[in-house]
Protein backbone atom coordinates (compact mmCIF):
# COMPACT_ATOMS: atom_id res chain seq x y z
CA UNK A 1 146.68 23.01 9.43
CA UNK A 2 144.35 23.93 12.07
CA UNK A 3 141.56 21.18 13.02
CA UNK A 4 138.40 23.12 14.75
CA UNK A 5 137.03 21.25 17.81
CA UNK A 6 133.25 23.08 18.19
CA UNK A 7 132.31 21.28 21.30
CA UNK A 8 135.66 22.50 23.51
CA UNK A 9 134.21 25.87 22.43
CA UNK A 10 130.52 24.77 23.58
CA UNK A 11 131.54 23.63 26.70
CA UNK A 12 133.66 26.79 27.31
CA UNK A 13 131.00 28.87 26.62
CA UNK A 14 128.79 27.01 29.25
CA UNK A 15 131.33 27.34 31.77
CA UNK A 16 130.92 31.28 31.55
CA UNK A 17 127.02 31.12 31.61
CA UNK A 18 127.14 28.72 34.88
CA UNK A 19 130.06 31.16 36.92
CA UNK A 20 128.45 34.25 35.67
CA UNK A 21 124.44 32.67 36.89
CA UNK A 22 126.40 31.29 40.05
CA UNK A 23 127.31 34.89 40.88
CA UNK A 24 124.34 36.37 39.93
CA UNK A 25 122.84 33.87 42.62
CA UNK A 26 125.18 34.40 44.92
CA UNK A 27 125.04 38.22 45.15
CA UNK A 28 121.07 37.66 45.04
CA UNK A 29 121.66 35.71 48.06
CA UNK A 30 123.86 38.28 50.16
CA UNK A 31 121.45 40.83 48.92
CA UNK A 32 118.69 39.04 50.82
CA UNK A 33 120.77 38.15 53.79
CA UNK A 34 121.95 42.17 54.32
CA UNK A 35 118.11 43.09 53.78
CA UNK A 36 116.46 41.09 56.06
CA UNK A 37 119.25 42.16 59.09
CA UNK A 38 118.23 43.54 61.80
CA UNK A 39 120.30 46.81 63.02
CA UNK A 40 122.63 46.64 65.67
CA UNK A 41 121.57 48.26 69.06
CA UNK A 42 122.98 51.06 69.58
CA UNK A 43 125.55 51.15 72.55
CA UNK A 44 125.22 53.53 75.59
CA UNK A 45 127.68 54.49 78.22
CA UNK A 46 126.10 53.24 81.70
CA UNK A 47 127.33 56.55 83.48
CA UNK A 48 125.21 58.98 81.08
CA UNK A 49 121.84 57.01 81.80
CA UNK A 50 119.85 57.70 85.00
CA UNK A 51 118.24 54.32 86.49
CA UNK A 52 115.86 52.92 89.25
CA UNK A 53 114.75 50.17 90.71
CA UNK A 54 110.77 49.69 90.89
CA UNK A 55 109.53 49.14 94.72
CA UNK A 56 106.78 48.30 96.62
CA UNK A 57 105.42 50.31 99.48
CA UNK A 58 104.12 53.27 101.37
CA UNK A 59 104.34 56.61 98.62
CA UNK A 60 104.26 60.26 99.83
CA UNK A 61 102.23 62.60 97.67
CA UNK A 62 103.76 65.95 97.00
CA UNK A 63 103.83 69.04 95.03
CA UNK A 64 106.36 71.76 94.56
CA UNK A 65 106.85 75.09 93.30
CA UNK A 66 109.02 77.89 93.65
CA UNK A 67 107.31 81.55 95.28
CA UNK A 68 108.49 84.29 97.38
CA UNK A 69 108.45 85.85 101.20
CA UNK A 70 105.45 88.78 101.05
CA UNK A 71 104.22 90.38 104.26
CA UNK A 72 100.74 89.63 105.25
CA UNK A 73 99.78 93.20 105.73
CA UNK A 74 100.50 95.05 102.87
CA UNK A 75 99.41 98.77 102.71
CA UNK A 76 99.43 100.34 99.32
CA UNK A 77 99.18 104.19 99.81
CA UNK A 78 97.46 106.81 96.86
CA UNK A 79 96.23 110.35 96.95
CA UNK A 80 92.87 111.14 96.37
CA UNK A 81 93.89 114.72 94.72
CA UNK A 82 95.96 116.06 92.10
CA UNK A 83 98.93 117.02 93.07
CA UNK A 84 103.14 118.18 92.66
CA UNK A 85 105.70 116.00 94.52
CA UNK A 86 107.10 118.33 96.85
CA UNK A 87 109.37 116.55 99.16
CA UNK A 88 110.24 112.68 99.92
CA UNK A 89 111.23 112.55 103.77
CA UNK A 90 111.72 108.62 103.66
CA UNK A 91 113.34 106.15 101.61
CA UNK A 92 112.61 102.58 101.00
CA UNK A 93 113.66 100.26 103.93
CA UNK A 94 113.02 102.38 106.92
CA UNK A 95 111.18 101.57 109.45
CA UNK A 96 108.11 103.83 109.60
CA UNK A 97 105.60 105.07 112.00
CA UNK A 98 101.27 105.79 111.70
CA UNK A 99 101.93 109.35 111.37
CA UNK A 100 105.52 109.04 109.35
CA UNK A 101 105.05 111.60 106.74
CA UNK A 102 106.37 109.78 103.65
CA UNK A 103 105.73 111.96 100.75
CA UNK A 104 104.74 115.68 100.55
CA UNK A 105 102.40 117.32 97.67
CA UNK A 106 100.99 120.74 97.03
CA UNK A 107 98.31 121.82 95.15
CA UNK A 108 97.48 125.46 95.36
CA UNK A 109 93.95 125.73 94.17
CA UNK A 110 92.86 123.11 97.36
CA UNK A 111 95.06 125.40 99.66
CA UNK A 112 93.53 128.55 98.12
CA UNK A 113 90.13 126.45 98.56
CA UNK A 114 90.79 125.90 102.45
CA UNK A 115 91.48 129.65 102.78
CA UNK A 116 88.20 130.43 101.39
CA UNK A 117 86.32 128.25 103.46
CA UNK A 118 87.65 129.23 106.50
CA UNK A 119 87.03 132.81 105.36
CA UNK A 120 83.30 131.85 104.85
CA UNK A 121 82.98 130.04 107.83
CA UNK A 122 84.50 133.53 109.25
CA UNK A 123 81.74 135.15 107.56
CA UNK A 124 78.93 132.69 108.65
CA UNK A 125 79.89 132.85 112.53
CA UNK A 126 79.76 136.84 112.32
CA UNK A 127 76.35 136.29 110.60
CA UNK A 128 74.83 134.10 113.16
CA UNK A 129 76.15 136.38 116.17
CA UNK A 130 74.70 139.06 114.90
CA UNK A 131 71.38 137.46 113.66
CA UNK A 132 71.19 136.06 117.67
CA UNK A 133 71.74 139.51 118.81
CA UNK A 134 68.98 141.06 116.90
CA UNK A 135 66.71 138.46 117.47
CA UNK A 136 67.56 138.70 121.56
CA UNK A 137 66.77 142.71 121.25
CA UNK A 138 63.68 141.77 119.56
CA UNK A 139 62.60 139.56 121.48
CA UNK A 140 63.44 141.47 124.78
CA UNK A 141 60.89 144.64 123.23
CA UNK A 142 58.72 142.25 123.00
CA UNK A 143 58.40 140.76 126.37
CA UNK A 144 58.77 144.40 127.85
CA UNK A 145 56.23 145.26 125.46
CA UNK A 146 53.63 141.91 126.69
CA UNK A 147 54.99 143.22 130.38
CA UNK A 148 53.33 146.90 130.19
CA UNK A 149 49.86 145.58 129.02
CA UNK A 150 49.62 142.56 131.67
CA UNK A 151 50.48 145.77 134.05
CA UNK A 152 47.72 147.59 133.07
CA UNK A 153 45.42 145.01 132.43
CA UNK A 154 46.09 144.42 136.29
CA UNK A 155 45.78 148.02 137.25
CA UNK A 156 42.43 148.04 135.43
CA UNK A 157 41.17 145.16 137.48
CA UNK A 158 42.15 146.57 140.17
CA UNK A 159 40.61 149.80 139.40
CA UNK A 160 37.32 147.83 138.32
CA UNK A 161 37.04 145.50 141.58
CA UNK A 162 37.31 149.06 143.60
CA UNK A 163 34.46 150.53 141.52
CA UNK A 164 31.93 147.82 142.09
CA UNK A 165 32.68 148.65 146.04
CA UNK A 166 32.38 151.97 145.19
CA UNK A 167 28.98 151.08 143.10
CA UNK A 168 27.68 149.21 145.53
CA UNK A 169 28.09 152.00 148.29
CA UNK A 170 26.09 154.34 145.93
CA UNK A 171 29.12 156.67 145.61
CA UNK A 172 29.70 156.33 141.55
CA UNK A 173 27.25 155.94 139.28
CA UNK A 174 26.41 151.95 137.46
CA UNK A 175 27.99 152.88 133.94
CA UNK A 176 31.55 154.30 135.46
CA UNK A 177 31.55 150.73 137.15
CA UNK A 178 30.93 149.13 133.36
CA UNK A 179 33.14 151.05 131.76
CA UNK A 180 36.19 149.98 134.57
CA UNK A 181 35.13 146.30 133.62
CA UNK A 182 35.06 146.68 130.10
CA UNK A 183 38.42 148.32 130.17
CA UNK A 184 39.89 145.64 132.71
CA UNK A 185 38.40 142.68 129.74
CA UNK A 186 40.01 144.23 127.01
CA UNK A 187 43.45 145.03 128.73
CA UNK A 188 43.44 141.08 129.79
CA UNK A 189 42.94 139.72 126.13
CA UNK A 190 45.36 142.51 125.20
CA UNK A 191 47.87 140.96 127.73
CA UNK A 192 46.67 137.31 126.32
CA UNK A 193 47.75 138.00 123.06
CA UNK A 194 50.98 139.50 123.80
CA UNK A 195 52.01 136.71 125.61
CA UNK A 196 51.45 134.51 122.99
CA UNK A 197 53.21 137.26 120.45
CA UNK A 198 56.10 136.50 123.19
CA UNK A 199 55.99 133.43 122.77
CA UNK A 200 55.64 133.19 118.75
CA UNK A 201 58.83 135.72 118.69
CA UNK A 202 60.84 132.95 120.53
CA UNK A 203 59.89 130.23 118.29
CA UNK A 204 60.39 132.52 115.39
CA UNK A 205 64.09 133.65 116.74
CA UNK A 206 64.47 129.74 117.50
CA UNK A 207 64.13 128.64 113.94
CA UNK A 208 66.10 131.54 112.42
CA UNK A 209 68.85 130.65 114.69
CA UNK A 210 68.71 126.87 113.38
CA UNK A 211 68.48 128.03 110.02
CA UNK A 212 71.97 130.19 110.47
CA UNK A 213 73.29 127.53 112.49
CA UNK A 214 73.01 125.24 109.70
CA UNK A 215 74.62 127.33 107.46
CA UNK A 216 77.71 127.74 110.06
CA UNK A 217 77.62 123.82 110.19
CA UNK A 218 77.68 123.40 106.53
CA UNK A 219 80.29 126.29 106.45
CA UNK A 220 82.56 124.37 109.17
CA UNK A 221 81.90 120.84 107.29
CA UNK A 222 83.43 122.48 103.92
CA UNK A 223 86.72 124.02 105.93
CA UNK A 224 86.84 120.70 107.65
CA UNK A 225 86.58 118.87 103.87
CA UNK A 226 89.48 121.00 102.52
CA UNK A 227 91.76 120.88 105.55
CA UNK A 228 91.45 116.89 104.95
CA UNK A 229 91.84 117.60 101.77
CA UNK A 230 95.27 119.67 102.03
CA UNK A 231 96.16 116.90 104.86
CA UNK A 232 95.71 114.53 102.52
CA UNK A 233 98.73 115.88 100.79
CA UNK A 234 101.23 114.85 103.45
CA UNK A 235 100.94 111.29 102.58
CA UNK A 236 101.58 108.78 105.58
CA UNK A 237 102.23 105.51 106.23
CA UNK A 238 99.36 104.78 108.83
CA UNK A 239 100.54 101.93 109.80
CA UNK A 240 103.79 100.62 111.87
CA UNK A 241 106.28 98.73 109.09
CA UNK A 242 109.39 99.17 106.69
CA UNK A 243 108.79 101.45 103.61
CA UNK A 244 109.42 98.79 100.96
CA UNK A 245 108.42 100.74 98.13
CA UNK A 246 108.23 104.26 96.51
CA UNK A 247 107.74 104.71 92.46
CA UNK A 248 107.36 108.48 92.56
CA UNK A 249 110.14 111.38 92.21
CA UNK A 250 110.22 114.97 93.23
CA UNK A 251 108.64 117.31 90.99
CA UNK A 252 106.27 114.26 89.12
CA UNK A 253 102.96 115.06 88.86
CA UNK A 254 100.36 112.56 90.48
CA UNK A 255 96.54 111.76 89.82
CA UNK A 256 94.35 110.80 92.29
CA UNK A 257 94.50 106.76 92.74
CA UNK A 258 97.78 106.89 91.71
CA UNK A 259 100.19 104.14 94.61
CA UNK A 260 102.73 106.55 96.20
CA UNK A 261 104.45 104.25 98.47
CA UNK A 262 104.39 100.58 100.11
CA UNK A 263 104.06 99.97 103.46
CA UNK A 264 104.44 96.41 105.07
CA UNK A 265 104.97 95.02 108.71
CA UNK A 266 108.15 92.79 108.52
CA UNK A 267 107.28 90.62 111.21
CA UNK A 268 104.49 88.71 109.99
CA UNK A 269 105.37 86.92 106.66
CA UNK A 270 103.68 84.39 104.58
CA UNK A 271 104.84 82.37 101.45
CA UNK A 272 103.12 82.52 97.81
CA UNK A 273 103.59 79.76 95.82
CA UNK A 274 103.64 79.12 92.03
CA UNK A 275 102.56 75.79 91.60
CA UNK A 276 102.15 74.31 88.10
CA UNK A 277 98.27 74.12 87.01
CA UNK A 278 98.43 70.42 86.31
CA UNK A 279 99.89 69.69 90.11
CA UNK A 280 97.38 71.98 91.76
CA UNK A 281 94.15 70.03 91.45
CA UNK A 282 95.24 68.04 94.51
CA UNK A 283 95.58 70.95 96.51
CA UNK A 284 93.55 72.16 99.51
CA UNK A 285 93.19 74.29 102.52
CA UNK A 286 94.63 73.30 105.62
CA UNK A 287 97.54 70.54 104.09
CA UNK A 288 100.67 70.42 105.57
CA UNK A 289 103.59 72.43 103.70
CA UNK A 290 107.43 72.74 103.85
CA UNK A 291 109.12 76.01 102.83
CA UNK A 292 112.87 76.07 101.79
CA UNK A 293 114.41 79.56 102.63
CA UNK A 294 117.89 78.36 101.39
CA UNK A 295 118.94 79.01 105.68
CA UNK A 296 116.58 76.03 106.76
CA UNK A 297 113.08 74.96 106.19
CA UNK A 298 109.96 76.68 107.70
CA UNK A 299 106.97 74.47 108.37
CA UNK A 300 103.37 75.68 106.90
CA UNK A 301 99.65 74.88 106.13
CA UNK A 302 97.87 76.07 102.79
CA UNK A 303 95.85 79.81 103.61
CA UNK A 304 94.49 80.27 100.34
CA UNK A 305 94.77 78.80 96.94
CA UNK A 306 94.01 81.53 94.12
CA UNK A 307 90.70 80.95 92.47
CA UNK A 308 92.55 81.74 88.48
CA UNK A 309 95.21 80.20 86.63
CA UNK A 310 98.43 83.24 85.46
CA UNK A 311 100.80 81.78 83.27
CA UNK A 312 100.46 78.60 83.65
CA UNK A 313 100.44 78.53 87.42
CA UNK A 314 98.03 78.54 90.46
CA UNK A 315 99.07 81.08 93.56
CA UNK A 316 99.30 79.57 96.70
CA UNK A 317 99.00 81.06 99.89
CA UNK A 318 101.16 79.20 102.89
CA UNK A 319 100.68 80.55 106.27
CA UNK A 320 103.99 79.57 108.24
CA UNK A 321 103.96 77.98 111.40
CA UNK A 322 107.38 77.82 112.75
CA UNK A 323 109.46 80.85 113.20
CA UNK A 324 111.07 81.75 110.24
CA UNK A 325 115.52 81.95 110.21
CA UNK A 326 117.28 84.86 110.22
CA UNK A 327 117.97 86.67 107.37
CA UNK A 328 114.69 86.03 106.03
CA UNK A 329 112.31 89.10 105.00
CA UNK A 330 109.90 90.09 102.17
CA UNK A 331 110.33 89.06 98.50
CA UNK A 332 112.98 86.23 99.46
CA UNK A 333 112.99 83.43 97.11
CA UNK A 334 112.15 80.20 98.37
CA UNK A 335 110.44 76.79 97.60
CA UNK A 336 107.79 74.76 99.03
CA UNK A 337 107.18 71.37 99.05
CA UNK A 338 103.33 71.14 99.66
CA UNK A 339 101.98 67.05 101.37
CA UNK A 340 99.21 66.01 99.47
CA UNK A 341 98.10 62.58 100.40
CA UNK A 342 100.09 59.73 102.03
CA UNK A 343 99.68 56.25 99.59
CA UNK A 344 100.05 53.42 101.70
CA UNK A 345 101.01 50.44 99.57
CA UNK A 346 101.59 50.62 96.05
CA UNK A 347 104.29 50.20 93.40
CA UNK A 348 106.24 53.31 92.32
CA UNK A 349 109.66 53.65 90.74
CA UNK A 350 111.43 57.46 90.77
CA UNK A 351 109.66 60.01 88.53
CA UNK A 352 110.94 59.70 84.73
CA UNK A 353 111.82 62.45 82.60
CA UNK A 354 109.15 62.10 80.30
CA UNK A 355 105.38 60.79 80.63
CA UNK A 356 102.65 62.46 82.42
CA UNK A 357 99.89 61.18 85.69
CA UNK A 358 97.67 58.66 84.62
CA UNK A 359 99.22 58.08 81.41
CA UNK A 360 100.91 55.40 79.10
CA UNK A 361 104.62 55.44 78.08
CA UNK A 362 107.42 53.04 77.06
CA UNK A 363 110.36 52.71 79.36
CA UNK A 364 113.61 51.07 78.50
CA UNK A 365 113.94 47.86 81.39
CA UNK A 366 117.09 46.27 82.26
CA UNK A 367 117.69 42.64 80.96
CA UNK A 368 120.60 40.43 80.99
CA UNK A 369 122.23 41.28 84.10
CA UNK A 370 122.23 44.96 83.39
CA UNK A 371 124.11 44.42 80.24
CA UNK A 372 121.31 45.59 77.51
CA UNK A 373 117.23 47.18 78.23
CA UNK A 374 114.30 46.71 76.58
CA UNK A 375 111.77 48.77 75.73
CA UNK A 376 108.01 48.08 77.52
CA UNK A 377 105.11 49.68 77.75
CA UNK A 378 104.05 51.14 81.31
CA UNK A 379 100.81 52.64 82.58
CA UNK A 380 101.74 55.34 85.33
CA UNK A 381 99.84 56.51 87.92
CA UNK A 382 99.37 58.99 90.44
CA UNK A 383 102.47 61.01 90.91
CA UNK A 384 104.69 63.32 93.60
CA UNK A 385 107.83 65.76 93.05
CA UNK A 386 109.88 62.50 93.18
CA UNK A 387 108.30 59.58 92.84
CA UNK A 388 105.50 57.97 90.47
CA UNK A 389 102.87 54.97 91.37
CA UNK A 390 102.85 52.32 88.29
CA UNK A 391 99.71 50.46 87.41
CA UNK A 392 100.60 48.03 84.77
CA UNK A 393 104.16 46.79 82.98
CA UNK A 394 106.63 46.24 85.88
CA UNK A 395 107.44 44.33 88.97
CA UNK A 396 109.27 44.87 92.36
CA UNK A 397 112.52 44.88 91.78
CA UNK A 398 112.71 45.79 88.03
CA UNK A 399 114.76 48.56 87.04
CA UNK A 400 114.09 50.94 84.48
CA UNK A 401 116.09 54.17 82.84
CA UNK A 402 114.36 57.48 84.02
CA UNK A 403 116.96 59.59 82.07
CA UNK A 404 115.55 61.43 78.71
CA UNK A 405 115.18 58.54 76.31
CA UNK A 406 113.99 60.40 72.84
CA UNK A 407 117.04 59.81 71.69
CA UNK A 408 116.58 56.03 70.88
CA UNK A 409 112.91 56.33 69.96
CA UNK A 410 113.24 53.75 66.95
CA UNK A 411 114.94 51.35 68.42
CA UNK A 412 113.51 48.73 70.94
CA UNK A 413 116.89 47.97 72.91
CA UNK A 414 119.88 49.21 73.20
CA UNK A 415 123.39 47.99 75.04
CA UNK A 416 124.48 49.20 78.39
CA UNK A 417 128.63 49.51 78.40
């Protein structure tokens, strides 16, 4: 017979409701633990990261930007006439002359146009001979005509001045003497008024030759516009250089304005410059530049700085000083390094991969020997193609990851391996 025992039961019971609370608080425990554990930081290889070491001391300002060779005189030449591309003597990278002929048009209504003024001016020169011949016949009566009256208005004073002798002696009677002077009076105004007939003709003949001249002159002015104008067709380079280019093909039709060819002199090159918009504000005339030609480097000043920003970028003009390598001509590629400003003490540190001028960023800083970094925050200042001044968060002789960071933006240190 079985005897019951109820308080071996109780107490077993118990047992179970103290291991299973004990593991309840235990796993509560661990839970908080594992909660409230802060992540590991992550490991890096030291190889992949880029760093510096902050300094103290005199910082050269510069900016660069990439840009290409162009000629300083540049000739673009059009036509000012419609036109058919006839021939193409030259090809680009010649060397061409003033009066090289580089591209021949035709247009037959302006050569049909020349024709016809030079017949007219023809016509006007036969015009004007034979106006000036008339007007010298003319003219010619005319004096002969003034000649004969002054003649006999002479003869009748003469005749008169031997009457009055005559008179006088009682040989003729008084009114044969008045009728001698009357007729000697009215042969002298006669001869007065021919004179000035003579003279009126001449004026008259004057004008009507300046009249016909002018028309000769206008006549010569229009053959002289239309033989510039067929000229015009024979398109040339007027100015010594190398063809660089020519966009047009035989047979293509042209408009007036329309570039037919580039003409530039070789010899005298300058370098244009694409610098970024946000570097550019620095810039000015007259500072000292550096141009890479990938065969050595050219000394320059700043020309000209373009007054408009083009995709993204500010053109700027370097006039080179120094004599430029060979194997350098137009449209090379090369870079310039333009000197802004010379900082003579301050703290700067190479230029990160991220952050801006005069703006506030976190850099990772090396602690324990190299062995981990930190982030901080840093206020940076002015900066060059190379370098950066710092205002605020570091010291001499801290160094700091310039490399891309991004990557570890949540986390506030990492390990260095």
């Amino acid at each position: 017979m079985d005897i019951q025992r109820p308080d071996q039961s109780r107490k077993r019971r118990n047992q179970r409701i103290a291991w299973a609370a004990l593991g309840v608080l235990v796993i509560g425990v661990i839970s908080y633990i594992i909660y409230h554990l802060k992540p590991a930081a992550p490991s890096v290889e030291r190889e992949t990261v880029w760093v510096d070491t902050v300094q103290r001391g005199p910082m050269l300002r510069q900016v660069r930007g990439p840009g290409t060779l162009v000629p300083v005189d540049i000739r673009w030449l059009s036509t000012s006439q419609d036109g058919r591309v006839e021939r193409i003597p030259s090809l680009p990278g010649v060397p061409v002359e003033p009066d090289t002929i580089l591209v021949e048009l035709s247009n037959p209504e302006l050569e049909q146009g020349l024709r016809d003024a030079e017949s007219q001016l023809t016509g006007a020169n036969a015009d004007f001979e034979d106006l000036r011949a008339r007007l010298e016949s003319d003219v010619l009566n005319q004096r002969s005509q003034a000649a004969a009256i002054d003649s006999q208005a002479q003869e009748a004073k003469l005749q008169a001045e031997a009457n009055q002798q005559l008179a006088k002696d009682g040989l003729i009677p008084d009114l044969t003497l008045r009728l001698s002077r009357l007729r000697a009076d009215q042969l002298g105004r006669q001869a007065g008024i021919e004179a000035e007939r003579v003279t009126k003709s001449n004026q008259s003949a004057a004008a009507q030759l300046s009249a016909q001249r002018a028309r000769v002159e206008q006549a010569q002015a229009l053959v002289e516009l239309r033989r510039r104008q067929v000229d015009g067709l024979r398109v040339r380079a007027g100015i010594s250089g190398i063809l660089q280019e020519l966009p047009v093909q035989v047979g293509q039709r042209v408009t007036p304005g329309t570039n037919l060819a580039r003409v530039a002199r070789p010899g005298e090159l300058k370098a244009e410059l694409r610098i970024p918009e946000t570097q550019a504000k620095d810039i000015v005339v007259g500072q000292t530049a550096s141009i890479d030609t990938r065969n050595g480097l050219v000394a320059g000043r700043v020309a000209r700085i373009a007054p408009s920003v083009q995709e993204g970028t500010v053109t700027v003009d370097v006039a080179l000083t120094a004599a430029l390598p060979k194997g350098a001509r137009p449209d090379l590629s090369v870079d310039g390094t333009i000197e802004i400003e010379r900082l003579p003490d301050v703290l700067f540190v190479g230029r990160p991969a991220y952050g801006q001028p005069n703006s506030k960023v976190e850099m990772f800083k090396l602690v324990e020997g190299g062995k981990a970094a930190v982030k901080v925050p840093v206020q940076l200042g002015r900066s060059s193609v190379n370098t950066i001044e710092l205002v605020s968060g570091l010291q001499v002789g801290d160094q700091v990851i310039l490399s891309d960071t991004s990557a570890w933006d949540n986390v506030n240190r990492i390990k260095l391996d």
